[in-house]
Every structure is written in structure tokens, then in C-alpha cells.
PDB file of N, CA and C in Angstrom:
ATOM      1  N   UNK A   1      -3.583  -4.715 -13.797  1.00  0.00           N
ATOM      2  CA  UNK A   1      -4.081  -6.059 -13.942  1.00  0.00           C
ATOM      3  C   UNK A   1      -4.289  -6.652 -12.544  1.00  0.00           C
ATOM      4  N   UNK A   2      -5.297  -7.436 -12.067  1.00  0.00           N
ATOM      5  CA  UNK A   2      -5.732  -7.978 -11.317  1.00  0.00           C
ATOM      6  C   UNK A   2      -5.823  -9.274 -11.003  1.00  0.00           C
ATOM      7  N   UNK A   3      -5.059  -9.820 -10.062  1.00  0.00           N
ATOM      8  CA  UNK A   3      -4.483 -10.933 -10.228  1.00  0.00           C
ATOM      9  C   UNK A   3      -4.998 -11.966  -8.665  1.00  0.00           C
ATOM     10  N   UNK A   4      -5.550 -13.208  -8.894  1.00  0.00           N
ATOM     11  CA  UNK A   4      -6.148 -13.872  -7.620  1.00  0.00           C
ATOM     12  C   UNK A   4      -5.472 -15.034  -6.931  1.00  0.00           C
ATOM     13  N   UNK A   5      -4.636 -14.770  -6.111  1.00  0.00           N
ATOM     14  CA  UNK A   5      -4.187 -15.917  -5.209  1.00  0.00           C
ATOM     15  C   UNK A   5      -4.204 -16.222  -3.811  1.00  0.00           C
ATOM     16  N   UNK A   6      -5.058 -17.094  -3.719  1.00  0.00           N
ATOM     17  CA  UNK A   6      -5.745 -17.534  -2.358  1.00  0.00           C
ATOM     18  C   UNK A   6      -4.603 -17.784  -0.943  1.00  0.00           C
ATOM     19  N   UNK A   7      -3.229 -18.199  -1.540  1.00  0.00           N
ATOM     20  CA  UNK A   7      -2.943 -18.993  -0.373  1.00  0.00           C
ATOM     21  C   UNK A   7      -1.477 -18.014  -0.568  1.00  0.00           C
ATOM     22  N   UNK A   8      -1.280 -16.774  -1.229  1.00  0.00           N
ATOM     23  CA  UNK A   8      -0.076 -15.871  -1.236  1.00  0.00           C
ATOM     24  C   UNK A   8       0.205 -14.941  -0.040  1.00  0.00           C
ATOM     25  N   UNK A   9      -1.313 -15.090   0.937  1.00  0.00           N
ATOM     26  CA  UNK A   9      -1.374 -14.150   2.008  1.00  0.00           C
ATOM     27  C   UNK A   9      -1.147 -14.722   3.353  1.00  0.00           C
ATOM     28  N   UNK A  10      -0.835 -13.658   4.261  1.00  0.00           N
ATOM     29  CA  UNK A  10      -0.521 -14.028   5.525  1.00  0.00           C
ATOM     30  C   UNK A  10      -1.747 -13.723   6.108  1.00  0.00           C
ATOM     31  N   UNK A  11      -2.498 -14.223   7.335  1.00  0.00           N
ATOM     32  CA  UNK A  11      -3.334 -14.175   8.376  1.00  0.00           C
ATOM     33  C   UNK A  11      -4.551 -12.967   7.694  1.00  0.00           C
ATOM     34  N   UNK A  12      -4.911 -11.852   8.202  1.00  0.00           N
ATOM     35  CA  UNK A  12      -5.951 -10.841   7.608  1.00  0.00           C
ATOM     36  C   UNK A  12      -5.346 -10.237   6.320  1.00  0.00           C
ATOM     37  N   UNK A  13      -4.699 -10.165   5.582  1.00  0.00           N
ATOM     38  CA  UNK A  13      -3.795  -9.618   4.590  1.00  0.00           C
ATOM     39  C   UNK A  13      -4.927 -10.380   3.381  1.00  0.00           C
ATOM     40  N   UNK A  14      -4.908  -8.825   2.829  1.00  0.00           N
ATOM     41  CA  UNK A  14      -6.282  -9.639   1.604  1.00  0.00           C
ATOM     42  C   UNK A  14      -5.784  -9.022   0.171  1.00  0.00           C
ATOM     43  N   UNK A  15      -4.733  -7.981   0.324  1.00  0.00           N
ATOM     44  CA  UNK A  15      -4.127  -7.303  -0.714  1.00  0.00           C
ATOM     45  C   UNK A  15      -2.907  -6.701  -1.089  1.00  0.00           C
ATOM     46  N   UNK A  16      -2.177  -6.773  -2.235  1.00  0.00           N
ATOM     47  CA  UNK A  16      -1.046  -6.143  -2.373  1.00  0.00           C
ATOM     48  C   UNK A  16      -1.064  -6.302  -3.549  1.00  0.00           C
ATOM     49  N   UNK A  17      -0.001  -4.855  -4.052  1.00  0.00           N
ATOM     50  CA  UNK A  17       0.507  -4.288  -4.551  1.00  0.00           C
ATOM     51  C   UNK A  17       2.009  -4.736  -5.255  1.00  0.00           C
ATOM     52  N   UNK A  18       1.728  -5.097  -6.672  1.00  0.00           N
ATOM     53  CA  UNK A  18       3.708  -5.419  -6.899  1.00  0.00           C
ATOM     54  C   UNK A  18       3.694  -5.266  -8.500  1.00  0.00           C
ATOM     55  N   UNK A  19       3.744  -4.058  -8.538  1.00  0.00           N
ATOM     56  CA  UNK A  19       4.237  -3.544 -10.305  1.00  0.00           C
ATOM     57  C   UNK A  19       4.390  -4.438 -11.119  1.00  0.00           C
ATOM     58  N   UNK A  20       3.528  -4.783 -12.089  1.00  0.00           N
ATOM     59  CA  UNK A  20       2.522  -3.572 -11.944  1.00  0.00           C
ATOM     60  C   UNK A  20       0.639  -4.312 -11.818  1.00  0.00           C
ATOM     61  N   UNK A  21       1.161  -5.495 -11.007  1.00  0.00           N
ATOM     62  CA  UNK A  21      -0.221  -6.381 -10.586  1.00  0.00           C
ATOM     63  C   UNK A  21      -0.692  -5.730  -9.280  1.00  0.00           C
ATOM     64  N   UNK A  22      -2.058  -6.356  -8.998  1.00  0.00           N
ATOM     65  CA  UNK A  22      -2.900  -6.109  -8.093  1.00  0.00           C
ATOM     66  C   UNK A  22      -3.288  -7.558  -7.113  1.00  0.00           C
ATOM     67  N   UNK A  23      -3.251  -7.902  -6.363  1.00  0.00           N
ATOM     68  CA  UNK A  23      -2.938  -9.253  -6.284  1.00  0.00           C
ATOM     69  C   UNK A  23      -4.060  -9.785  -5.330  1.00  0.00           C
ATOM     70  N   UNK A  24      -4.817 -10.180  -5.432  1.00  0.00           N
ATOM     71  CA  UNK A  24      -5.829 -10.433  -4.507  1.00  0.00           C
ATOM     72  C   UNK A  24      -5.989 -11.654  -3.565  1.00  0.00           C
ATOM     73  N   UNK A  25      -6.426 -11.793  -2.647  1.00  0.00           N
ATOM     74  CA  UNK A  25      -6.758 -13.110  -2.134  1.00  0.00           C
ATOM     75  C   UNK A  25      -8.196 -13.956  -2.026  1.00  0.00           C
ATOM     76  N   UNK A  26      -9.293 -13.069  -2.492  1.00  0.00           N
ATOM     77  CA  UNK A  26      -9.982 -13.843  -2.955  1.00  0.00           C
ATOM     78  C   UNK A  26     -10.757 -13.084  -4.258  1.00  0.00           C
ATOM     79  N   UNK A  27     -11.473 -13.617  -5.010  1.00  0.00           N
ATOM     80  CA  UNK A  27     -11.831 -13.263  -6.492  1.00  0.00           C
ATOM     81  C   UNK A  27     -12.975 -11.949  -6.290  1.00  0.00           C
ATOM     82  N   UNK A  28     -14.095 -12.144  -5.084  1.00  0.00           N
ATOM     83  CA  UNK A  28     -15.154 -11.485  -4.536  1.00  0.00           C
ATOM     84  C   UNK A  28     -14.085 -10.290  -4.374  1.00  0.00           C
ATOM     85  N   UNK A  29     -13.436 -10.246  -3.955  1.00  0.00           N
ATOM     86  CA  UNK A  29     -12.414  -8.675  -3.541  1.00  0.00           C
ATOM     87  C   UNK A  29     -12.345  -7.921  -4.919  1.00  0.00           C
ATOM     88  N   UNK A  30     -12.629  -8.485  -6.198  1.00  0.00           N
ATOM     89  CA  UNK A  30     -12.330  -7.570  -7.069  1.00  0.00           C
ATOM     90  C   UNK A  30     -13.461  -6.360  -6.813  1.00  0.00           C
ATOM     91  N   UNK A  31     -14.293  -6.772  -6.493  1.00  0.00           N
ATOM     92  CA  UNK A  31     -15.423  -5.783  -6.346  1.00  0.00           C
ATOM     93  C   UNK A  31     -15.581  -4.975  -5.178  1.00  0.00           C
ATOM     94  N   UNK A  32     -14.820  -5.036  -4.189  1.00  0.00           N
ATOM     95  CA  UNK A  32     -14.187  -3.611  -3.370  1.00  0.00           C
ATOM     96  C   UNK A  32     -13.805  -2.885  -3.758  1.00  0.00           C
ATOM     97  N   UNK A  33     -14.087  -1.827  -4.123  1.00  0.00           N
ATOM     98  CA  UNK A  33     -13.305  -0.856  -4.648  1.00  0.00           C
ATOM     99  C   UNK A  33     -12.767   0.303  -3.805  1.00  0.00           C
ATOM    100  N   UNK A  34     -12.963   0.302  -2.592  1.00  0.00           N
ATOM    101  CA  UNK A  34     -11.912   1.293  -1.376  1.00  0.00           C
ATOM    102  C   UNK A  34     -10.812   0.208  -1.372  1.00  0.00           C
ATOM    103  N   UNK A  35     -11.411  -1.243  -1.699  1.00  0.00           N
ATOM    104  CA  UNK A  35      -9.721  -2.148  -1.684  1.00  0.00           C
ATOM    105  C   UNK A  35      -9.030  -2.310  -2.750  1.00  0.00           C
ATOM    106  N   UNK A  36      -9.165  -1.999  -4.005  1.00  0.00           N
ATOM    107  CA  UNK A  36      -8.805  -2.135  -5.093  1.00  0.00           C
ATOM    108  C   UNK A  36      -8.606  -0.470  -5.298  1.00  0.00           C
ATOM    109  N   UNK A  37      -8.896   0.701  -4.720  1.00  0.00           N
ATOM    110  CA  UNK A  37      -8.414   2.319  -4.841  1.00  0.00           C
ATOM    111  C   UNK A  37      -6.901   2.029  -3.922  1.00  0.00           C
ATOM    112  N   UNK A  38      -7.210   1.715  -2.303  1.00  0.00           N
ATOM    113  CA  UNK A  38      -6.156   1.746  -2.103  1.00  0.00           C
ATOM    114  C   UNK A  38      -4.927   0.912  -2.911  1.00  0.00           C
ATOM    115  N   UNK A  39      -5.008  -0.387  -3.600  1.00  0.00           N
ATOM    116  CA  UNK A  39      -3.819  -0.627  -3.888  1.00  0.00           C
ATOM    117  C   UNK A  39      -3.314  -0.095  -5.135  1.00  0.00           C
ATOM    118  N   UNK A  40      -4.110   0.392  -5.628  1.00  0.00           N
ATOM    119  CA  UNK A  40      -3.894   1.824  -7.179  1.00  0.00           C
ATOM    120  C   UNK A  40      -3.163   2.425  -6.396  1.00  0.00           C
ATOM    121  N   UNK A  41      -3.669   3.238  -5.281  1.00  0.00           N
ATOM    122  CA  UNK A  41      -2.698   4.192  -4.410  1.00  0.00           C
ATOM    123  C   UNK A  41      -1.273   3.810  -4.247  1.00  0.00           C
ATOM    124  N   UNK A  42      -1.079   2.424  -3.972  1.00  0.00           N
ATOM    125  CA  UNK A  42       0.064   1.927  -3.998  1.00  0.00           C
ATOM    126  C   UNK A  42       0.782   1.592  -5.411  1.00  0.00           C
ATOM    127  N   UNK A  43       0.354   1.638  -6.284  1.00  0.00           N
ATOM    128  CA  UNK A  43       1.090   1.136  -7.824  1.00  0.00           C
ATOM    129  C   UNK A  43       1.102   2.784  -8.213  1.00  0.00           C
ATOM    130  N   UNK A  44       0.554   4.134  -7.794  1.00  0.00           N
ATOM    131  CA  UNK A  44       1.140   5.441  -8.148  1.00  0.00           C
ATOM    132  C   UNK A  44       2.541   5.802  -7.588  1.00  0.00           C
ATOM    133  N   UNK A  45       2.154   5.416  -6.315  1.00  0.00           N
ATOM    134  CA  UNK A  45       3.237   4.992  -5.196  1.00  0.00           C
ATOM    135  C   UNK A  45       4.599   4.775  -5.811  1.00  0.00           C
ATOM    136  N   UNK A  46       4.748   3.462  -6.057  1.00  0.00           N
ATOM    137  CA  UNK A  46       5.500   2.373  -7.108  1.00  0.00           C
ATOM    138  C   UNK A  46       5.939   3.130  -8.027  1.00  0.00           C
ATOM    139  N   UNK A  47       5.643   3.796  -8.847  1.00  0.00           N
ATOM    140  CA  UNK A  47       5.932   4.465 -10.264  1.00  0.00           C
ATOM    141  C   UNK A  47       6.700   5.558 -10.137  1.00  0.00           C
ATOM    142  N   UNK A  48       6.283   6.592  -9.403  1.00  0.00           N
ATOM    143  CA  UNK A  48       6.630   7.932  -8.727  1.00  0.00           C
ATOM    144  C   UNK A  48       8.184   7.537  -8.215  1.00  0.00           C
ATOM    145  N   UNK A  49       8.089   6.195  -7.569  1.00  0.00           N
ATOM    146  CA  UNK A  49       9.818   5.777  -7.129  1.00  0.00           C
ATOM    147  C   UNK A  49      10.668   4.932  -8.001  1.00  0.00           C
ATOM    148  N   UNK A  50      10.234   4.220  -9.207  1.00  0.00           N
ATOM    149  CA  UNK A  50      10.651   4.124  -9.802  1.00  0.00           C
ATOM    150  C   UNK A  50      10.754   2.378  -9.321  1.00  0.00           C
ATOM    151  N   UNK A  51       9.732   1.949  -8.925  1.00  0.00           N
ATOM    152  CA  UNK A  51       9.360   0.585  -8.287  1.00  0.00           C
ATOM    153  C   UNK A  51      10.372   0.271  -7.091  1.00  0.00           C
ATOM    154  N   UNK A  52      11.537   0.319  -7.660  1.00  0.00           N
ATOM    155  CA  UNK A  52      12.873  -0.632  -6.768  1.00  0.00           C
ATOM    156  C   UNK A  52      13.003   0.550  -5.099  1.00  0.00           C
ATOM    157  N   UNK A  53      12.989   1.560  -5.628  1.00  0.00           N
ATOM    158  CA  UNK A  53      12.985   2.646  -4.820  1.00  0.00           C
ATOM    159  C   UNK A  53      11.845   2.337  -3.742  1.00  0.00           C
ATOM    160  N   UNK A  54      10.766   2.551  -3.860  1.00  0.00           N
ATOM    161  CA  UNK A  54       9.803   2.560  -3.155  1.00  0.00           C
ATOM    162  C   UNK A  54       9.988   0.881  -2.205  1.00  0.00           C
ATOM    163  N   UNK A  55      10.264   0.049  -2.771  1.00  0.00           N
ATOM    164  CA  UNK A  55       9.997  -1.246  -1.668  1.00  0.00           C
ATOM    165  C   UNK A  55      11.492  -0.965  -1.018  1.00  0.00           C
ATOM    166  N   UNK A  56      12.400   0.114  -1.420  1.00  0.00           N
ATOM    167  CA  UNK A  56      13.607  -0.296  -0.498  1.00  0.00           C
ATOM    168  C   UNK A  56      13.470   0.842   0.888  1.00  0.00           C
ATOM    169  N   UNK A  57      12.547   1.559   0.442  1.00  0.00           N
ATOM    170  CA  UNK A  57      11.846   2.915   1.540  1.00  0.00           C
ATOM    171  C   UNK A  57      10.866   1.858   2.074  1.00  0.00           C
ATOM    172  N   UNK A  58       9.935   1.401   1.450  1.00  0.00           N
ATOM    173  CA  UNK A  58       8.787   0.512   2.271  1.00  0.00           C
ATOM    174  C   UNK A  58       9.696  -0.163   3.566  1.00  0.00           C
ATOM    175  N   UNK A  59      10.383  -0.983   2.893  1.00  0.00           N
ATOM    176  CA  UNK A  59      11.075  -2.248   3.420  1.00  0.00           C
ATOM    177  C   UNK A  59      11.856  -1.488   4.913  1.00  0.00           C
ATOM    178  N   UNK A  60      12.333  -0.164   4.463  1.00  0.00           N
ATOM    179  CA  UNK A  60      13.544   0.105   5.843  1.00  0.00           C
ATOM    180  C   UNK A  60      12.455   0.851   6.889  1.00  0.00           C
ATOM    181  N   UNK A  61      11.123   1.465   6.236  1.00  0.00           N
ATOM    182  CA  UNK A  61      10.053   2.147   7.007  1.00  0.00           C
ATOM    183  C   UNK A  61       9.567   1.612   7.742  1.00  0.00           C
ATOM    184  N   UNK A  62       9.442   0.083   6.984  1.00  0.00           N
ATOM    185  CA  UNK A  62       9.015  -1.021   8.042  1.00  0.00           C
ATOM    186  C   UNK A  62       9.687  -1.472   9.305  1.00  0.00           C
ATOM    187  N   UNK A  63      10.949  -1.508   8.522  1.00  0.00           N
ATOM    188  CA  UNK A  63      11.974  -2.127   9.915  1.00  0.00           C
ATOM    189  C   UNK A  63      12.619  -0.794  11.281  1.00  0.00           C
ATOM    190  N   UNK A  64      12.587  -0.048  10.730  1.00  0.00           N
ATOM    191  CA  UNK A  64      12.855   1.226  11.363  1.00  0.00           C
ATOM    192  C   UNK A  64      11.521   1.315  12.655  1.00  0.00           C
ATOM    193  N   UNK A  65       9.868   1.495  11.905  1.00  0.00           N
ATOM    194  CA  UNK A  65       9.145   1.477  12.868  1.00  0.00           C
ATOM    195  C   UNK A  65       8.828   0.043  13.469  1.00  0.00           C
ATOM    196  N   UNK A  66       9.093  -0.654  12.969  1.00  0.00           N
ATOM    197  CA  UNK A  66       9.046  -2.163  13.603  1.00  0.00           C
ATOM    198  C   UNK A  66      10.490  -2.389  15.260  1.00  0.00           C
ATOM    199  N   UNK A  67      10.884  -1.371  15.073  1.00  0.00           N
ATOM    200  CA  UNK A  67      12.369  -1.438  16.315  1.00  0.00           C
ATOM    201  C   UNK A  67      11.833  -0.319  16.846  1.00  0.00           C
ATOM    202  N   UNK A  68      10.686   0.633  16.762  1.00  0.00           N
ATOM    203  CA  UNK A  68      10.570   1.740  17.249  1.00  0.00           C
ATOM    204  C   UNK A  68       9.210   1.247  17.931  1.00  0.00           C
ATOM    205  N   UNK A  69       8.576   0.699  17.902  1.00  0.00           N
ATOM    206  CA  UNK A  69       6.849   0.651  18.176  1.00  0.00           C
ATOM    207  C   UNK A  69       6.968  -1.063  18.781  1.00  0.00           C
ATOM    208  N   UNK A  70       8.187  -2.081  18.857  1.00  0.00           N
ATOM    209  CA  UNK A  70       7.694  -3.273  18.866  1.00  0.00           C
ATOM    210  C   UNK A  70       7.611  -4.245  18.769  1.00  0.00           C
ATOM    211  N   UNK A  71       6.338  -4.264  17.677  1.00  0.00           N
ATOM    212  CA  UNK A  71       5.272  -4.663  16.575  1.00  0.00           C
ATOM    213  C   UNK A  71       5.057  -4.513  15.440  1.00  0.00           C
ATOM    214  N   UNK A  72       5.565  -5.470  14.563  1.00  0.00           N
ATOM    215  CA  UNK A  72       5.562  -5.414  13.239  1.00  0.00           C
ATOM    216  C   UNK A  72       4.249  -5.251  12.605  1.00  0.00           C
ATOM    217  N   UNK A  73       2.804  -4.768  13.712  1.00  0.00           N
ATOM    218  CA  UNK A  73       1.614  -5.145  12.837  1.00  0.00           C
ATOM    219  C   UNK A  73       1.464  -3.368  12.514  1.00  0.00           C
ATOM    220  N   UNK A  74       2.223  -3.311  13.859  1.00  0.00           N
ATOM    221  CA  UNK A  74       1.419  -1.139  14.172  1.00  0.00           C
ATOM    222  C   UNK A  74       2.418  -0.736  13.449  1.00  0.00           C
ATOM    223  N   UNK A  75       3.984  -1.333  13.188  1.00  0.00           N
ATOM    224  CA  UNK A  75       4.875  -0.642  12.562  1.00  0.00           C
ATOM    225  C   UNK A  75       4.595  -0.759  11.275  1.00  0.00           C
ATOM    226  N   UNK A  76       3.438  -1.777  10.053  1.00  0.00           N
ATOM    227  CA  UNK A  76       3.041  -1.446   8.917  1.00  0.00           C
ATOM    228  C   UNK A  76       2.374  -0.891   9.187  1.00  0.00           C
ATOM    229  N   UNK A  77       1.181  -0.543  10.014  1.00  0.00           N
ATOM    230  CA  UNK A  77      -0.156   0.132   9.870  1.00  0.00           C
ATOM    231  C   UNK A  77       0.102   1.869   9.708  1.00  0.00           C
ATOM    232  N   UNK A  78       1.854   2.613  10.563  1.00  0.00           N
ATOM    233  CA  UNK A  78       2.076   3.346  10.430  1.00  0.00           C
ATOM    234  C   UNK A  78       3.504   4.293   9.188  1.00  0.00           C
ATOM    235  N   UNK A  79       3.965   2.868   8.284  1.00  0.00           N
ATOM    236  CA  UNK A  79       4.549   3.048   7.224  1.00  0.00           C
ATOM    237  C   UNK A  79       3.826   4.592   6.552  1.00  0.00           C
ATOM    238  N   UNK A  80       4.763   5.282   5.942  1.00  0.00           N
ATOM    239  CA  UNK A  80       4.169   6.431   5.145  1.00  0.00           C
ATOM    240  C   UNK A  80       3.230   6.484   4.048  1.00  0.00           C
ATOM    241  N   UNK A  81       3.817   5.391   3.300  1.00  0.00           N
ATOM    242  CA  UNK A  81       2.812   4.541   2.137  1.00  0.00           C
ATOM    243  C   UNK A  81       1.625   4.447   2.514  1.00  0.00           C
ATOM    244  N   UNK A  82       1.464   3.451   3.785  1.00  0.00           N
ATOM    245  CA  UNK A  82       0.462   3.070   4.078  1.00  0.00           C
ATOM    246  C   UNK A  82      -0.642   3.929   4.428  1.00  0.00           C
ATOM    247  N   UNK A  83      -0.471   4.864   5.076  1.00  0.00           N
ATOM    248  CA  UNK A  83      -0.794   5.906   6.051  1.00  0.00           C
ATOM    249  C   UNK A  83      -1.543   6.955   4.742  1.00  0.00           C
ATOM    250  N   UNK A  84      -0.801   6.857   3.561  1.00  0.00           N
ATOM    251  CA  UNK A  84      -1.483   8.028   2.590  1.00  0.00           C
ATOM    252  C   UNK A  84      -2.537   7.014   1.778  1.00  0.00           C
ATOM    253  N   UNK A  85      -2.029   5.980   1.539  1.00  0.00           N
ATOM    254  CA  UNK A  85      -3.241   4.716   1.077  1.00  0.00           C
ATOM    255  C   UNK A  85      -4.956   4.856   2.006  1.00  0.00           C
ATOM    256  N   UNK A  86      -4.366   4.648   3.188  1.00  0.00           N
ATOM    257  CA  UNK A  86      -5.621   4.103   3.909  1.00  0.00           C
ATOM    258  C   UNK A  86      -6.335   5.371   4.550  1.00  0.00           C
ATOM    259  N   UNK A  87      -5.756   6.593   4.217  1.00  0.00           N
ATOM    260  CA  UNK A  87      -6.494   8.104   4.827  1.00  0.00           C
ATOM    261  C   UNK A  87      -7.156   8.194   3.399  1.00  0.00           C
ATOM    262  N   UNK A  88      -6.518   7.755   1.788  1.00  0.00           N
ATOM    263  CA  UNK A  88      -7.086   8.253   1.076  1.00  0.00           C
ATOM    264  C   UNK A  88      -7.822   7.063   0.037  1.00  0.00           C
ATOM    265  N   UNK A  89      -8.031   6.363   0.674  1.00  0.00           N
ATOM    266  CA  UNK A  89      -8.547   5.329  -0.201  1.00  0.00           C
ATOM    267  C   UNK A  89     -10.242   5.107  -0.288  1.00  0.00           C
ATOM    268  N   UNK A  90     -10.985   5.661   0.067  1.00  0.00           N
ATOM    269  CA  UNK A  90     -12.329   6.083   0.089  1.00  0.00           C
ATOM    270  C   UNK A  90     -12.400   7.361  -1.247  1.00  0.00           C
ATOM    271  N   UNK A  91     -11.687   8.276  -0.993  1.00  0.00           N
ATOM    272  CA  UNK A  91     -11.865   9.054  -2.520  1.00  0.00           C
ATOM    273  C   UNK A  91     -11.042   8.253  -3.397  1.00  0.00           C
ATOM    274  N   UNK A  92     -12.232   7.933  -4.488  1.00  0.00           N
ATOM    275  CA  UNK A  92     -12.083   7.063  -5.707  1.00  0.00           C
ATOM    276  C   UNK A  92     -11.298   7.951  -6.819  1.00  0.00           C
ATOM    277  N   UNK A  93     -11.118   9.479  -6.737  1.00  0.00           N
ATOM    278  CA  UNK A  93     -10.817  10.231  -7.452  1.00  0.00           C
ATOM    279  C   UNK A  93      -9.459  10.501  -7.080  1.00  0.00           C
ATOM    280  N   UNK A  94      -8.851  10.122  -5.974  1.00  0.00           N
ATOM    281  CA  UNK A  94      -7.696  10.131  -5.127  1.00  0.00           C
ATOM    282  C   UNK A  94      -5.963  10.122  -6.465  1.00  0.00           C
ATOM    283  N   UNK A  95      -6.019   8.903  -6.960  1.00  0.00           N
ATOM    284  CA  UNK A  95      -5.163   8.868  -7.762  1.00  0.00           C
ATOM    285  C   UNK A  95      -5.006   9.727  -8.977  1.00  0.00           C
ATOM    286  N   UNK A  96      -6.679  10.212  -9.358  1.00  0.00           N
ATOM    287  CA  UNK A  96      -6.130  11.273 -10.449  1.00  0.00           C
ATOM    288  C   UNK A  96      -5.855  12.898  -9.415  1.00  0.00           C
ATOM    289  N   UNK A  97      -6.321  12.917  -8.684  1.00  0.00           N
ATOM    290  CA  UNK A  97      -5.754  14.243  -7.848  1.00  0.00           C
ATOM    291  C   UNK A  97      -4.782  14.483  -7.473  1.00  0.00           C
ATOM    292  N   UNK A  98      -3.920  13.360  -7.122  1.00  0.00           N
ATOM    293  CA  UNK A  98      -3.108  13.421  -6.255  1.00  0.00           C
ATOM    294  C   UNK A  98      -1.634  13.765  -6.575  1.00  0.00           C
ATOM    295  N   UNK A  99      -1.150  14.411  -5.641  1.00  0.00           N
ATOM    296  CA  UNK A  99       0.499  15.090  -6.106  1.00  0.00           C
ATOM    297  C   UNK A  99       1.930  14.567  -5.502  1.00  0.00           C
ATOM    298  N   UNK A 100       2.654  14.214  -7.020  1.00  0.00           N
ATOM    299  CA  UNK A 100       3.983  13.329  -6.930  1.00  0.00           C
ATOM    300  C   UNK A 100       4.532  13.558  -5.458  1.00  0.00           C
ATOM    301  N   UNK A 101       4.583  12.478  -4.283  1.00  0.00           N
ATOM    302  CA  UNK A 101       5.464  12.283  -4.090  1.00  0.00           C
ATOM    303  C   UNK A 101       4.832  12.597  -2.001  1.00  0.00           C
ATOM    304  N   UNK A 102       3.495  12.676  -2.304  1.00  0.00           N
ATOM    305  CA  UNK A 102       2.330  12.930  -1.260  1.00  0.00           C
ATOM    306  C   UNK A 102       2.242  11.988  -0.049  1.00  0.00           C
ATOM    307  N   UNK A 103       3.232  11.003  -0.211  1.00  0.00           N
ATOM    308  CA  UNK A 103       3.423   9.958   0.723  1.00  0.00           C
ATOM    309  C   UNK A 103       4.572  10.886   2.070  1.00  0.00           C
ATOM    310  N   UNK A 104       5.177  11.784   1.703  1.00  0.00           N
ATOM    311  CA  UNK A 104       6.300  12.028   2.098  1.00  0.00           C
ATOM    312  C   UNK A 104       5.571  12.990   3.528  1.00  0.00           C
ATOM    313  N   UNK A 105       4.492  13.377   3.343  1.00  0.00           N
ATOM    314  CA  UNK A 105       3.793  14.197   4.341  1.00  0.00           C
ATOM    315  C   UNK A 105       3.121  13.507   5.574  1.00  0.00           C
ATOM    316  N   UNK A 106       3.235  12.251   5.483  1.00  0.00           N
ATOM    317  CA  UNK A 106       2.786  11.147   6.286  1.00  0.00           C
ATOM    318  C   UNK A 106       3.775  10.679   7.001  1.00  0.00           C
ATOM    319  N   UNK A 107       4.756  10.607   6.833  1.00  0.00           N
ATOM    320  CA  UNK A 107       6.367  10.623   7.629  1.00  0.00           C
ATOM    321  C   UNK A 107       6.333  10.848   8.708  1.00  0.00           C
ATOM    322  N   UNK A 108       5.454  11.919   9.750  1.00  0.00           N
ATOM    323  CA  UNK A 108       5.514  12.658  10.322  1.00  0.00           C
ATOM    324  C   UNK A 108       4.360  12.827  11.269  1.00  0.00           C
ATOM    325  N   UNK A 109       3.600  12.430  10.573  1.00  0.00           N
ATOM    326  CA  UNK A 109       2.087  12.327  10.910  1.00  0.00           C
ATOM    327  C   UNK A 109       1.460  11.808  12.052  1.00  0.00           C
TER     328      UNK A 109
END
């Protein structure tokens, strides 16, 4: 489900992800669909961990590379999540291909 709130975002932030909505910041975004694949990417994401799981890996991935890099902007841009979202979010076919747990190869990356 796809959900529109204008004033839920911070600065360039136009999308997220929160089980099992899609959350947009403006209504025209529904019709991106490399922006609306990647945050599917993220709600397979979500499921695979069992929701609570995954934001408590997001959350420490963040803070871990956020004390390692800085910068809290490069330390999301290089989260594992993120990193398998935004390499694979152009193939639209991505989420039915894709294999449990594929975030974990980006760790490293």
C-alpha cells in the first residue's frame, strides 16, 4: 500500500519503507517506478527479517558506519540494505528474482 505524506521527510528524502506501507512524499512519486522498485526492495528486505530484525540491523549499520565514515549521509548511502536496493532497483524483475537474505553480500562491498 502506498501511502502520501508531504511533510514526514527530511531535506532530499522522498521515500521509505515501514511494513508494510510505502510512504511517499509527494503523490507524482507514485509513478516512479525505480522509486517505488527500490522501496519493494526494502519491504522483501523487512519480511525476510521478520520486520523488527531488519530496522535493528538497519539502525546499528547506520550507527556503526556513521562512527566509521563521519557522516551520517555516506554512512546511509553505504548501509547493506541500501546498497542492494539502489544497485538493484532499475531491474523491475529484481524482487521476484531475488534470493533470501541477498543484502548480506553488500556488507562488504
Amino acid at each position: 500500500m502506498i501511502l502520501v505524506f508531504r511533510h514526514f521527510f527530511y531535506k532530499n528524502y522522498v521515500g521509505l519503507s515501514l511494513w508494510p506501507f510505502i510512504i511517499l512524499k509527494h503523490d507524482e512519486l507514485k509513478e516512479d517506478i525505480v522509486l517505488i522498485n527500490h522501496e519493494k526492495i526494502h519491504l522483501k528486505q523487512q519480511q525476510e527479517l521478520l520486520i523488527v530484525f531488519f530496522y535493528f540491523l538497519y539502525i546499528s549499520e547506520w550507527l556503526i558506519r556513521t562512527a566509521v565514515y563521519f557522516d551520517s549521509y555516506k554512512a546511509y548511502q553505504n548501509i547493506s540494505f541500501e546498497r542492494e536496493a539502489y544497485s538493484n532497483e532499475k531491474n523491475l524483475n529484481y524482487t521476484n528474482e531475488r534470493k533470501a537474505f541477498s543484502f548480506i553480500k553488500y556488507l562488504t562491498k
